[in-house]
C-alpha atoms as a PDB file:
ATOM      1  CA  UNK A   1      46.495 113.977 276.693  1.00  0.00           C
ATOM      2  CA  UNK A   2      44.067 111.337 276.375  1.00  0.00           C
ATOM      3  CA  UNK A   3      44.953 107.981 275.049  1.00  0.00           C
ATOM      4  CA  UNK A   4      42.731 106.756 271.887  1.00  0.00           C
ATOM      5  CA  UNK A   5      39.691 105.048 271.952  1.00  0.00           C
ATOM      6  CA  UNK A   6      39.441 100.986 270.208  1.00  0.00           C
ATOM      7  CA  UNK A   7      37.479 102.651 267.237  1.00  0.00           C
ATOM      8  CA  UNK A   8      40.266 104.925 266.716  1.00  0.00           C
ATOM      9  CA  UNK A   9      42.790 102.849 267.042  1.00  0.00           C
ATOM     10  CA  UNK A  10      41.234 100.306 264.420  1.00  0.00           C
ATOM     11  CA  UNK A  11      41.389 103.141 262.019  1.00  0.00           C
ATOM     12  CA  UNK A  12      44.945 103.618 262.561  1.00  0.00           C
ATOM     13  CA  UNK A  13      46.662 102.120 259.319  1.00  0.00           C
ATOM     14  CA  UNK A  14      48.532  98.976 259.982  1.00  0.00           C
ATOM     15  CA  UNK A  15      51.191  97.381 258.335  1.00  0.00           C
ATOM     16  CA  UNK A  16      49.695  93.819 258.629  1.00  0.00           C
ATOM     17  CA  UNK A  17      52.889  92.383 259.929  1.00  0.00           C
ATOM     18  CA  UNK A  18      52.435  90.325 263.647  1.00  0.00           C
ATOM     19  CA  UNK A  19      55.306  88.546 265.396  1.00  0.00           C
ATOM     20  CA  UNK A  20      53.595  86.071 267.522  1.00  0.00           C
ATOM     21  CA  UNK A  21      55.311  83.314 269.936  1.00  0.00           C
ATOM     22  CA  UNK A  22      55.350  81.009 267.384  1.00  0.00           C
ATOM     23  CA  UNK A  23      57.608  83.298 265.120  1.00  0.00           C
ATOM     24  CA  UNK A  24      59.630  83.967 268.218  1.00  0.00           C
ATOM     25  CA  UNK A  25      60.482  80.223 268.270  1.00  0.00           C
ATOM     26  CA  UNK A  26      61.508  79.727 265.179  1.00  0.00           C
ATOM     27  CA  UNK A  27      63.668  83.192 264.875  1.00  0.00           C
ATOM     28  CA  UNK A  28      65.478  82.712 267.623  1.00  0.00           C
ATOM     29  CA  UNK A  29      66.780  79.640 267.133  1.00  0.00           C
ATOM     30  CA  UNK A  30      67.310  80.706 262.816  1.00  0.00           C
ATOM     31  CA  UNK A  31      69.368  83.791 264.715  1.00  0.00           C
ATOM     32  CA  UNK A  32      71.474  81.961 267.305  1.00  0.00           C
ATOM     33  CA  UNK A  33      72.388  79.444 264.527  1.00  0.00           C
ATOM     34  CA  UNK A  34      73.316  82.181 261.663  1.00  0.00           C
ATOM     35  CA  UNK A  35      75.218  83.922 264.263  1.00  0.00           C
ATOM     36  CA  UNK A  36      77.436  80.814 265.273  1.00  0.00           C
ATOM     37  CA  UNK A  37      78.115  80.207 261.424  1.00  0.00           C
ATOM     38  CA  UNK A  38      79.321  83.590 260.927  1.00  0.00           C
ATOM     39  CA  UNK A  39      81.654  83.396 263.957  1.00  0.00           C
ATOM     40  CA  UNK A  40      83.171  80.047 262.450  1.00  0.00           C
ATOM     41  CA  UNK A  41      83.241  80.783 259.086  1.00  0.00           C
ATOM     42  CA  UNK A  42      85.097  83.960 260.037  1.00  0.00           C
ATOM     43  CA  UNK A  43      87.114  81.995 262.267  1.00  0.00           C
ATOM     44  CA  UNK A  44      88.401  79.703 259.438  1.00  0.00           C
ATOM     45  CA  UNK A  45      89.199  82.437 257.304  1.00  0.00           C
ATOM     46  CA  UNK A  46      91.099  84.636 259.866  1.00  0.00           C
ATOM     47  CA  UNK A  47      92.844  81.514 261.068  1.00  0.00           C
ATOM     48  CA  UNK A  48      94.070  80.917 257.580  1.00  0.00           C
ATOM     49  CA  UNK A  49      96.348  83.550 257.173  1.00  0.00           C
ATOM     50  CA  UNK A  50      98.098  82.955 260.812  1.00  0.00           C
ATOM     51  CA  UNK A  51     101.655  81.714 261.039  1.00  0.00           C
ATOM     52  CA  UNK A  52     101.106  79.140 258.833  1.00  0.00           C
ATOM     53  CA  UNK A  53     101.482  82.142 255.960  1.00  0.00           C
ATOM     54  CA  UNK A  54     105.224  82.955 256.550  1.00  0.00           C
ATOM     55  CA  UNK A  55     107.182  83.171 253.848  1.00  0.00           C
ATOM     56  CA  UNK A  56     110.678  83.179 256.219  1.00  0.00           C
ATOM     57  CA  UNK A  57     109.641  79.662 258.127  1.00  0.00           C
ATOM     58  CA  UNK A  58     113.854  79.332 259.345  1.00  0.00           C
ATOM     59  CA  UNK A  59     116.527  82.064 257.646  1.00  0.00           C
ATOM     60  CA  UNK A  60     117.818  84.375 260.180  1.00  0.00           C
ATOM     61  CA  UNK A  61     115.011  84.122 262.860  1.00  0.00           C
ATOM     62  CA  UNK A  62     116.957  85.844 265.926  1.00  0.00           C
ATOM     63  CA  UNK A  63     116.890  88.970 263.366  1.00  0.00           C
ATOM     64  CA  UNK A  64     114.017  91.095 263.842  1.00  0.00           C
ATOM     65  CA  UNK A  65     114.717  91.839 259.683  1.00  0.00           C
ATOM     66  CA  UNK A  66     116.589  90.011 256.832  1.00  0.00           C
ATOM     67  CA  UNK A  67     119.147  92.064 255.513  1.00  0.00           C
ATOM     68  CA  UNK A  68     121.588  91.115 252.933  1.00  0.00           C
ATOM     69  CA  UNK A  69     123.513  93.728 251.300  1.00  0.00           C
ATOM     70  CA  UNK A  70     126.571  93.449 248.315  1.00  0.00           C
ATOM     71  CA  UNK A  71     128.965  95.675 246.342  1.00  0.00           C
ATOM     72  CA  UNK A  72     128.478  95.910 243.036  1.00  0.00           C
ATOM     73  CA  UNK A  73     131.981  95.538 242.785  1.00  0.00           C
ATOM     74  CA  UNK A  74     131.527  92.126 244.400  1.00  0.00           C
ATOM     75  CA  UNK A  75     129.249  90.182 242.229  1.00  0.00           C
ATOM     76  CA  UNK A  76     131.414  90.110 238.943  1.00  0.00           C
ATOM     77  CA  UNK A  77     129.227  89.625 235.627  1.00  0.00           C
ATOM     78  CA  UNK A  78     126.373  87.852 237.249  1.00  0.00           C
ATOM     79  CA  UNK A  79     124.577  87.006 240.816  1.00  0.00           C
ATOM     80  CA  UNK A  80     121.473  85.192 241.365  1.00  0.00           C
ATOM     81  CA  UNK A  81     119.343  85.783 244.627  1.00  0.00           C
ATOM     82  CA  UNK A  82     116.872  83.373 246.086  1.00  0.00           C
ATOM     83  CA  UNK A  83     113.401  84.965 246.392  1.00  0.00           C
ATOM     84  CA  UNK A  84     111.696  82.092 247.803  1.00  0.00           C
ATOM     85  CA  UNK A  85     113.035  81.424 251.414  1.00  0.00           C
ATOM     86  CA  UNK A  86     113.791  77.857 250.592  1.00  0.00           C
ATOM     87  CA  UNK A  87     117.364  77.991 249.696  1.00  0.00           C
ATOM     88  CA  UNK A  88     120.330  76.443 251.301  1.00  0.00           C
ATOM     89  CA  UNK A  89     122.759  78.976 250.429  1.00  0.00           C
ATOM     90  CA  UNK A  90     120.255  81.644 251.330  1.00  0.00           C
ATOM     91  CA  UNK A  91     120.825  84.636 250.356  1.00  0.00           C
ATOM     92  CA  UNK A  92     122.025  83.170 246.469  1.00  0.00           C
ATOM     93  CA  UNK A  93     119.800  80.741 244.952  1.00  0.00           C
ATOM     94  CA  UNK A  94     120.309  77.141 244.691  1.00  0.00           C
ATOM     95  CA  UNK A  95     117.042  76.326 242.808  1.00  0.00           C
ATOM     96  CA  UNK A  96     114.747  75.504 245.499  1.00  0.00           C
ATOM     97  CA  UNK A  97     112.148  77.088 243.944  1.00  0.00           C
ATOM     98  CA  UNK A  98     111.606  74.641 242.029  1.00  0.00           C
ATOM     99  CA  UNK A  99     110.644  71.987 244.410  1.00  0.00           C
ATOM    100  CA  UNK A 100     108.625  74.480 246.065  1.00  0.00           C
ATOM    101  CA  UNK A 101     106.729  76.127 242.996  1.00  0.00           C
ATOM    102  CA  UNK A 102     105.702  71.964 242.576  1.00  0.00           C
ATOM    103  CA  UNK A 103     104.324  71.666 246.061  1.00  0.00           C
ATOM    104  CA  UNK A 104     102.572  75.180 246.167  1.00  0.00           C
ATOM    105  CA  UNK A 105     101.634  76.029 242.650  1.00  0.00           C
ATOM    106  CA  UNK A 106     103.426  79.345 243.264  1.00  0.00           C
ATOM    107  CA  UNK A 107     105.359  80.705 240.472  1.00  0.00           C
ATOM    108  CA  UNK A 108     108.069  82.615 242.450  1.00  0.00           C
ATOM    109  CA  UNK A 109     112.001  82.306 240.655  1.00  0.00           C
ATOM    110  CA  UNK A 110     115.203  84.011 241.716  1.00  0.00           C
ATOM    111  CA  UNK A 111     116.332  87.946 241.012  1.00  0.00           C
ATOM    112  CA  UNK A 112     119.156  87.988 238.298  1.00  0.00           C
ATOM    113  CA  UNK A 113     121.279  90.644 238.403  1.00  0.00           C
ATOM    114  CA  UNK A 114     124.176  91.240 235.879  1.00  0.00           C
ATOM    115  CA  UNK A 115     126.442  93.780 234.562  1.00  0.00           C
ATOM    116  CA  UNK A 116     125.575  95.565 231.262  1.00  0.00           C
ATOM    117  CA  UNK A 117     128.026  94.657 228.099  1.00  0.00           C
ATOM    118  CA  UNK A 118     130.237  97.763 227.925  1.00  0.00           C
END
């Protein structure tokens, strides 16, 4: 097969677009840039939800799960459970939630249980 002549290639259509060294110059440097923004922007934002999002920071840690578990029989009329983590008396609530809803601007209060009126 032959290869086309100038004249024929002139009358090929063209999409009018030329990347010349001077475009190179300034895309590459545009590209290398963009692409080390991404990388710390995604960084920062996988890096946020890291360790620092535990909810248990120091209840039970040698456990590889948090298990609590009562008789019904056991409670009487009323128990309250800490939901929160931050309670000395972990696994009952001792209002530490409180002091922790302040700092955080989380809303999180204790679970209630109680026996129905007969």
């Amino acid at each position: 097969m032959s290869t086309p002549s100038l004249a024929a290639m002139s009358a090929l259509p063209t999409s009018g677009f030329s990347f010349s060294k001077e475009h190179f110059v300034v895309a590459v440097p545009v590209a290398v840039v963009a692409a080390v923004g991404g990388f710390l922007v995604s960084h920062y934002l996988s890096g946020r939800t890291c360790k620092k999002g535990l909810v248990n920071t120091s209840i039970s840690k040698d456990s590889p799960k948090v298990v609590h578990s009562f008789d019904m029989e056991d409670i009487g009329t009323k128990a309250v459970y800490c939901r929160c983590w931050k309670s000395k008396k972990f696994p009952f609530c001792d209002g530490a939630h409180a002091k922790h809803n302040d700092a955080t601007g989380d809303n999180v209060g204790p679970l209630i249980i109680k026996k129905k009126d007969a």
